[in-house]
N, C-alpha and C. Protein backbone atom coordinates (compact mmCIF):
# COMPACT_ATOMS: atom_id res chain seq x y z
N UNK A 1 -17.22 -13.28 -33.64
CA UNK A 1 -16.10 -12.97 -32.77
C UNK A 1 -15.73 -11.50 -32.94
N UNK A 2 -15.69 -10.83 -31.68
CA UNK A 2 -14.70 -9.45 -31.96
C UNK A 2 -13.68 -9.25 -31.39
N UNK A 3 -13.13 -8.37 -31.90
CA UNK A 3 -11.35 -8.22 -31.53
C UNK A 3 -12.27 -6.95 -30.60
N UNK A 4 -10.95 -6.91 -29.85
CA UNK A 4 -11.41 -5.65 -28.55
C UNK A 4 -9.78 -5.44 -28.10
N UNK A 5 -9.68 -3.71 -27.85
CA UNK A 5 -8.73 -3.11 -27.55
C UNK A 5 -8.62 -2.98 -26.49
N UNK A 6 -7.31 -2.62 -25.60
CA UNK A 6 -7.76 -2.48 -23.83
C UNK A 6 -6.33 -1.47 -23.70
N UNK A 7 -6.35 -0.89 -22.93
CA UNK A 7 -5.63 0.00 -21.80
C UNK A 7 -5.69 -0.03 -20.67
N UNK A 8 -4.78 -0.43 -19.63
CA UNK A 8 -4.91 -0.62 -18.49
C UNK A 8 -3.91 0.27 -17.33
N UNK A 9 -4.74 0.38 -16.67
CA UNK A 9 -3.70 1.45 -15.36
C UNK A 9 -3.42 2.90 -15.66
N UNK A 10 -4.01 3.35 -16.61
CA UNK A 10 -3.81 4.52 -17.18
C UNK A 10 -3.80 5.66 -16.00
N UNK A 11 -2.90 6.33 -15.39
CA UNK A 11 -2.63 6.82 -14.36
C UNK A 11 -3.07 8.60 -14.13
N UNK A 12 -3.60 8.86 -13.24
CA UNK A 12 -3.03 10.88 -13.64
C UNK A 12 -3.34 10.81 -11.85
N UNK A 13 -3.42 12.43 -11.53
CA UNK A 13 -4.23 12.76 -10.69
C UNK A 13 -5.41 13.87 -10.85
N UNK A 14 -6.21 14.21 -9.74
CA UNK A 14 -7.40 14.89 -10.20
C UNK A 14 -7.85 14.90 -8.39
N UNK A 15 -8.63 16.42 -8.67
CA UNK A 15 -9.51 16.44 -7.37
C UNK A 15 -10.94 15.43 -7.59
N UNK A 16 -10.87 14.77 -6.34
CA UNK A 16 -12.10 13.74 -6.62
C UNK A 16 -12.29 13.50 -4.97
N UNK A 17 -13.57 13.23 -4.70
CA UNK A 17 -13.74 12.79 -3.57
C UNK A 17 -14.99 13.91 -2.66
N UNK A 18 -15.88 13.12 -1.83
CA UNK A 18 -17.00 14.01 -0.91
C UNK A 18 -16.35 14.45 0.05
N UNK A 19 -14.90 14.57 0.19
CA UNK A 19 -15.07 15.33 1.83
C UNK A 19 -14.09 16.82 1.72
N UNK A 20 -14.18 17.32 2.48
CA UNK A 20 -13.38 18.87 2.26
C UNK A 20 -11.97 18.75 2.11
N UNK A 21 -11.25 17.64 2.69
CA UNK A 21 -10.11 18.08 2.69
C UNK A 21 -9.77 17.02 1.50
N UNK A 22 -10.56 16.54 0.90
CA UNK A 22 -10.29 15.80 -0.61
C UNK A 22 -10.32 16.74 -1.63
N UNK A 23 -11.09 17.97 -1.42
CA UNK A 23 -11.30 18.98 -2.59
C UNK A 23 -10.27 19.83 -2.23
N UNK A 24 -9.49 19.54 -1.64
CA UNK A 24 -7.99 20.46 -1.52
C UNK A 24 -6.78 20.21 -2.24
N UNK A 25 -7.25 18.52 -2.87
CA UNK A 25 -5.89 17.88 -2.89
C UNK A 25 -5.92 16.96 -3.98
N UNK A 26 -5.10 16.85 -4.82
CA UNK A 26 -5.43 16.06 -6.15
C UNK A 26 -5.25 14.57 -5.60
N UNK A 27 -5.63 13.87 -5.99
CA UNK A 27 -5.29 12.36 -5.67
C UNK A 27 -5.10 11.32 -6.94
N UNK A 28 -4.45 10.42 -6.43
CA UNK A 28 -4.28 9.45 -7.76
C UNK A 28 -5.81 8.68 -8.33
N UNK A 29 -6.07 8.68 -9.46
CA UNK A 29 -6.99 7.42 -9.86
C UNK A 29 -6.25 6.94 -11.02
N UNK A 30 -6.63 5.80 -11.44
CA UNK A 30 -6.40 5.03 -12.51
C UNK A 30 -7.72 3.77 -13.72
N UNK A 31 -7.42 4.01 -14.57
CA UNK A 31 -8.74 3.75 -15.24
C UNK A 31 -7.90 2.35 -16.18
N UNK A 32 -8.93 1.70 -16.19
CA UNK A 32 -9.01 0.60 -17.45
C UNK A 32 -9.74 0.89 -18.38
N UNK A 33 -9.83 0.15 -19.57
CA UNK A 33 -10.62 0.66 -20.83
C UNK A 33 -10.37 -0.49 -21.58
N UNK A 34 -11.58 -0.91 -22.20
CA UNK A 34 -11.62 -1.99 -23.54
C UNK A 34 -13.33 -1.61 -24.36
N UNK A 35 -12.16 -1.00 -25.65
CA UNK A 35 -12.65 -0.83 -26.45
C UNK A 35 -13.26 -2.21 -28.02
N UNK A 36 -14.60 -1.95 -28.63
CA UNK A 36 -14.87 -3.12 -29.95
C UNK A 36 -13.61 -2.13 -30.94
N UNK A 37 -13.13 -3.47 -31.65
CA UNK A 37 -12.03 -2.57 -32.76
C UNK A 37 -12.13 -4.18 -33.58
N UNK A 38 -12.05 -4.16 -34.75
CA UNK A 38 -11.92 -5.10 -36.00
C UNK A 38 -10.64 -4.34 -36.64
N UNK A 39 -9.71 -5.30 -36.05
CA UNK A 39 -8.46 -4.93 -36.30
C UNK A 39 -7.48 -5.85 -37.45
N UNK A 40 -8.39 -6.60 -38.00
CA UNK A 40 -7.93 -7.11 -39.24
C UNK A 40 -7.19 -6.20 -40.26
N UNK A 41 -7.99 -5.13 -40.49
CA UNK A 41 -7.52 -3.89 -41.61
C UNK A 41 -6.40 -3.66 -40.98
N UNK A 42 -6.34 -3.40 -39.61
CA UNK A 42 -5.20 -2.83 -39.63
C UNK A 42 -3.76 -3.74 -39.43
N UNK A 43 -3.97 -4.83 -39.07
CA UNK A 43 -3.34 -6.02 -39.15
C UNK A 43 -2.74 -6.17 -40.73
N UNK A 44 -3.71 -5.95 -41.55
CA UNK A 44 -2.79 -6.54 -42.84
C UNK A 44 -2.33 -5.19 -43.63
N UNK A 45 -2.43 -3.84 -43.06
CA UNK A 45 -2.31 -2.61 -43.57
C UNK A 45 -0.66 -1.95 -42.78
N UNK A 46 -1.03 -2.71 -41.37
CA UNK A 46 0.69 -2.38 -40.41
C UNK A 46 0.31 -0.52 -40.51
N UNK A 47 -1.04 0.14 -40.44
CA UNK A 47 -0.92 1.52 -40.36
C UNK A 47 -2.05 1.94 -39.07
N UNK A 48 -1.74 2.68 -38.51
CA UNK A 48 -2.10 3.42 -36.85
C UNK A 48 -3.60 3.90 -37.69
N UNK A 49 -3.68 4.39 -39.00
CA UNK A 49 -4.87 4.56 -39.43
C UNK A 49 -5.99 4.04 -39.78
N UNK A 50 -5.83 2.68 -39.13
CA UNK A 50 -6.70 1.65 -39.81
C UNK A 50 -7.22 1.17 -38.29
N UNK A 51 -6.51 1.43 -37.17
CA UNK A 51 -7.22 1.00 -36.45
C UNK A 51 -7.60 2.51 -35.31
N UNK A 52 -8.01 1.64 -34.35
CA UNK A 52 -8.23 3.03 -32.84
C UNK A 52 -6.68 3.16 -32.55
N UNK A 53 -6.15 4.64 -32.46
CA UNK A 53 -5.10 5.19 -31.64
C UNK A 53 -4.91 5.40 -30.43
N UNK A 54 -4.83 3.91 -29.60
CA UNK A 54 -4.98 4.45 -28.07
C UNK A 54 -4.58 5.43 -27.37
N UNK A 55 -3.05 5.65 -28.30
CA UNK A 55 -2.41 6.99 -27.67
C UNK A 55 -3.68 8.15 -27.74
N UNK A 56 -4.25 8.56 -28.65
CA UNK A 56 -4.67 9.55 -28.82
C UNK A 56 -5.49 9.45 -27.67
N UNK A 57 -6.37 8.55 -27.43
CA UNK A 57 -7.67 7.75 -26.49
C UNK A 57 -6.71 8.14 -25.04
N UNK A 58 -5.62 8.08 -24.69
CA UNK A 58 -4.95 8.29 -23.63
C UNK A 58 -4.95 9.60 -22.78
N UNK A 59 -4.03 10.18 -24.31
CA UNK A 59 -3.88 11.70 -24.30
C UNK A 59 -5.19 12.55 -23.97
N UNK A 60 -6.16 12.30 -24.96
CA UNK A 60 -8.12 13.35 -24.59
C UNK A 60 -7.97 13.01 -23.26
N UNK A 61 -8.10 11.96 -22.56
CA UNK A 61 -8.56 10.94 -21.49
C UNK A 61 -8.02 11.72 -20.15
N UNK A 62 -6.50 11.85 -19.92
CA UNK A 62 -5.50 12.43 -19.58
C UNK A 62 -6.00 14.02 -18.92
N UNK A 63 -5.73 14.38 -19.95
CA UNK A 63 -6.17 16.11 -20.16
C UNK A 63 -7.94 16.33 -19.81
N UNK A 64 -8.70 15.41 -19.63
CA UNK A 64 -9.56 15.81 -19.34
C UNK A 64 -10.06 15.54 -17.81
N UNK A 65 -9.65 14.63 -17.37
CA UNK A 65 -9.49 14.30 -16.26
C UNK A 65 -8.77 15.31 -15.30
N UNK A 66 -7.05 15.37 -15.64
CA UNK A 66 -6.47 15.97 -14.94
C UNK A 66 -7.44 17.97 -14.73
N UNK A 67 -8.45 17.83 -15.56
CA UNK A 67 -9.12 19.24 -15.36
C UNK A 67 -10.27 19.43 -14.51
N UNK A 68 -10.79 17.93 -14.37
CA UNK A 68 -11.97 17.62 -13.75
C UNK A 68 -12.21 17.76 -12.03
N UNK A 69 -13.00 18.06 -11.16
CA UNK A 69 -13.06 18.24 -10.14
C UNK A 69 -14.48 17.61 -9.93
N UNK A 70 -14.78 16.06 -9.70
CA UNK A 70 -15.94 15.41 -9.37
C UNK A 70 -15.64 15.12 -7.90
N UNK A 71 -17.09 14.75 -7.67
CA UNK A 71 -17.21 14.11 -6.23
C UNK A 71 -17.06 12.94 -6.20
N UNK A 72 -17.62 12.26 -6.96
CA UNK A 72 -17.42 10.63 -7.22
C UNK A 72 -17.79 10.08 -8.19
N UNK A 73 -16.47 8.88 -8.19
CA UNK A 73 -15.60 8.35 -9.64
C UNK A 73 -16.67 7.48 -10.09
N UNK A 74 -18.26 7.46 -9.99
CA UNK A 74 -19.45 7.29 -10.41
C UNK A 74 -19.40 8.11 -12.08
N UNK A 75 -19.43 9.22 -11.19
CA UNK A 75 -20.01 10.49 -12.25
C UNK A 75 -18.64 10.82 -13.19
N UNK A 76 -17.18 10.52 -12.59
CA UNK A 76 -16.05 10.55 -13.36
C UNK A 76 -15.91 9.54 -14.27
N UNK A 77 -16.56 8.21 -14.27
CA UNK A 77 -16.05 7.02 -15.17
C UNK A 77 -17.63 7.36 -16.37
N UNK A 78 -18.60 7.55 -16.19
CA UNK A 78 -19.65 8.07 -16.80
C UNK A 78 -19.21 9.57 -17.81
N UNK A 79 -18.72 9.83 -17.35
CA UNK A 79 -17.97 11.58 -17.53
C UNK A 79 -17.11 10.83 -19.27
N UNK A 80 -16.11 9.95 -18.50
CA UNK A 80 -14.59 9.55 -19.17
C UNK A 80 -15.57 8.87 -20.22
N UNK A 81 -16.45 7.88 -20.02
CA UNK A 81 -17.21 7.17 -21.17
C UNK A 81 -17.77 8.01 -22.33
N UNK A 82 -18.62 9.10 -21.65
CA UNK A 82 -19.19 9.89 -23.18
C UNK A 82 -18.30 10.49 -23.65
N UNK A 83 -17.14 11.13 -23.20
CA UNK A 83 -16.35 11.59 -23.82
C UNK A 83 -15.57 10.81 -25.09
N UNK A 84 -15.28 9.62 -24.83
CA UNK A 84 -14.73 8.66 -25.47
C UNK A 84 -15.54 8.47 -27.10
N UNK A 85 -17.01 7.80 -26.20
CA UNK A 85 -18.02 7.68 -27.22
C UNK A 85 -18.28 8.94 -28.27
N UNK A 86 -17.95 10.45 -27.55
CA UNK A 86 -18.50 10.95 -28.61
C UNK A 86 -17.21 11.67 -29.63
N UNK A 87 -16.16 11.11 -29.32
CA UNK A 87 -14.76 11.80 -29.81
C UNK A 87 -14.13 11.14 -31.18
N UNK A 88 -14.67 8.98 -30.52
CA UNK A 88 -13.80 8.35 -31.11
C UNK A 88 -14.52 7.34 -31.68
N UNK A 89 -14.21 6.71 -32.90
CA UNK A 89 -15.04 5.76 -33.33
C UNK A 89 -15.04 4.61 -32.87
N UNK A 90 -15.50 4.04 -31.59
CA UNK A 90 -16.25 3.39 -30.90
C UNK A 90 -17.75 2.96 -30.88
N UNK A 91 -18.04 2.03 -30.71
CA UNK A 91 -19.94 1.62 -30.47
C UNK A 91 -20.08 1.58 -28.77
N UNK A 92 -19.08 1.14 -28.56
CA UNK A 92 -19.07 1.10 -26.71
C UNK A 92 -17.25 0.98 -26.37
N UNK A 93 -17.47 1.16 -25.22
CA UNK A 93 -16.60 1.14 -24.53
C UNK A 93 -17.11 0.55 -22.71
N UNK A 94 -15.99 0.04 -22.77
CA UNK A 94 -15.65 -0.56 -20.83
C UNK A 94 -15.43 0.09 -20.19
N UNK A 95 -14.82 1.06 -19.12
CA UNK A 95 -14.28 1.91 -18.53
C UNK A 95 -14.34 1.38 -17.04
N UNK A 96 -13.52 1.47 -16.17
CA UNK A 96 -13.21 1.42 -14.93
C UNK A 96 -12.17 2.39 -13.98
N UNK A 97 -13.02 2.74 -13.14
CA UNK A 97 -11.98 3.71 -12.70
C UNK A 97 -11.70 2.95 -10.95
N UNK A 98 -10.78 3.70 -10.97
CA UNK A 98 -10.10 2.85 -9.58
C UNK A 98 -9.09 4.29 -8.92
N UNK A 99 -9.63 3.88 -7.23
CA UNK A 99 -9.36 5.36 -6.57
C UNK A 99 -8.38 4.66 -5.43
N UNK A 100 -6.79 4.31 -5.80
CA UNK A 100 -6.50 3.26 -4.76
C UNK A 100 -6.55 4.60 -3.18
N UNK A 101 -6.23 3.15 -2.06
CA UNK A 101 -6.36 3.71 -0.58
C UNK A 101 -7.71 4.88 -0.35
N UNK A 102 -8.56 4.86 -1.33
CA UNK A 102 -9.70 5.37 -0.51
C UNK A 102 -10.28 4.98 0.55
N UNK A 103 -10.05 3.62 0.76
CA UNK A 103 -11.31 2.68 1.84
C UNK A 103 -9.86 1.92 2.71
N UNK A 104 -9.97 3.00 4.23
CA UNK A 104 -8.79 2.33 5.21
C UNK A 104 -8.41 0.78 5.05
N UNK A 105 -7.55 0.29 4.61
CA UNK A 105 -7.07 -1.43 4.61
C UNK A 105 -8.01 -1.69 3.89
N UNK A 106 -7.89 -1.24 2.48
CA UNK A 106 -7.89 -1.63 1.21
C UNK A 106 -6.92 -1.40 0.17
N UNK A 107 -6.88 -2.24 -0.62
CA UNK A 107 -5.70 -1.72 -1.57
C UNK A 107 -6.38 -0.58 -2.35
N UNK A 108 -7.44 -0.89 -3.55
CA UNK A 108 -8.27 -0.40 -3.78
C UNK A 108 -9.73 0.15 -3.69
N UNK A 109 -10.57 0.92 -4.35
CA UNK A 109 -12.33 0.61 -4.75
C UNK A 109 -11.87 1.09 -6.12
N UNK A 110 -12.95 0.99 -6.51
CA UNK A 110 -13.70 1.15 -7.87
C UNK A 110 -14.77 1.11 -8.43
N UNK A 111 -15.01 1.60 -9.48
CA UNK A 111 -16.41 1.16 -10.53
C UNK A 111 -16.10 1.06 -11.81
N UNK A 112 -16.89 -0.04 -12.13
CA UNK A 112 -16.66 -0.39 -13.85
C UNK A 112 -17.76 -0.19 -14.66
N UNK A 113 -18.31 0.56 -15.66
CA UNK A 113 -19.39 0.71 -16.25
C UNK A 113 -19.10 0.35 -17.94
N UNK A 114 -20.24 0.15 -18.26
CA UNK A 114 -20.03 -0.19 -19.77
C UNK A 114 -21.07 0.85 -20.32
N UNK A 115 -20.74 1.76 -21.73
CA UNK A 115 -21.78 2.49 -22.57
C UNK A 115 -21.57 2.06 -23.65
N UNK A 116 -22.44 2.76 -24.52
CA UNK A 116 -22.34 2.41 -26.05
C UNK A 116 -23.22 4.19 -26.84
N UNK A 117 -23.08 4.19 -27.77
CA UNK A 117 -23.33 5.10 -28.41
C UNK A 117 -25.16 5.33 -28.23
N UNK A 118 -25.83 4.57 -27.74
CA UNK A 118 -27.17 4.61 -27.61
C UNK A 118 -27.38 5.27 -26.46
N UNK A 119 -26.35 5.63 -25.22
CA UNK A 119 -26.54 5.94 -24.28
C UNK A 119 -26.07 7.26 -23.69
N UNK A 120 -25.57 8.10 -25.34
CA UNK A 120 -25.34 9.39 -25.54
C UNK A 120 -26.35 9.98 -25.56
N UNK A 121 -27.40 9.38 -25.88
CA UNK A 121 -28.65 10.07 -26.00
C UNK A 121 -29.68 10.58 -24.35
N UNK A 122 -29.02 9.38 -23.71
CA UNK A 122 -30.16 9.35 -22.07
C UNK A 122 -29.45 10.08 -21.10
């Protein structure tokens, strides 16, 4: 069994999108995330040092995004993953990013990808 961490709706804006008048204009996305964490230690320790600091995982996440200027949240949720993988002690991570009202009479789209530390390499 593993324990697994998650963050959800994590909000900013960012230029994203293929068409011209998208690269003019920041737009909202929002990401999910579930991270492997064996959170026993930190369960019987009650200290932020024993386990993953999502805040921190928020904050990199945040700031790197809000700097980013992709075409599509393909190459942005791929982007958000190695960063993760190579910052934080993780084996993998979930990631989903979500671009609401891109697609007329939709609420949302999205993509969800999964990496792991083997896939820092490819």
């Amino acid at each position: 069994m593993e324990d697994r961490i998650y963050l959800r709706d994590l909000r900013t804006e960012t230029i994203i999108g293929i068409f011209d008048w998208e690269r003019r204009i920041r737009q909202t996305v929002s990401f999910d995330f579930e991270f492997p964490a064996d959170v026993r230690r930190a369960a019987r320790t009650d200290r932020i040092e024993d386990t993953l600091n999502y805040k921190s995982v928020a904050k990199r996440v945040l700031a790197f995004v809000e700097a980013s200027e992709y075409h599509l949240i393909e190459t942005l949720a791929e982007a958000v993953a190695r960063l993760i993988l190579s910052e934080f002690a993780v084996d993998w991570v979930k990631v989903s990013v979500n671009k609401p009202g891109a697609v007329r009479d939709s609420k949302d789209v999205g993509v969800t990808i999964e990496r792991s530390r083997a896939d820092l390499d490819g």
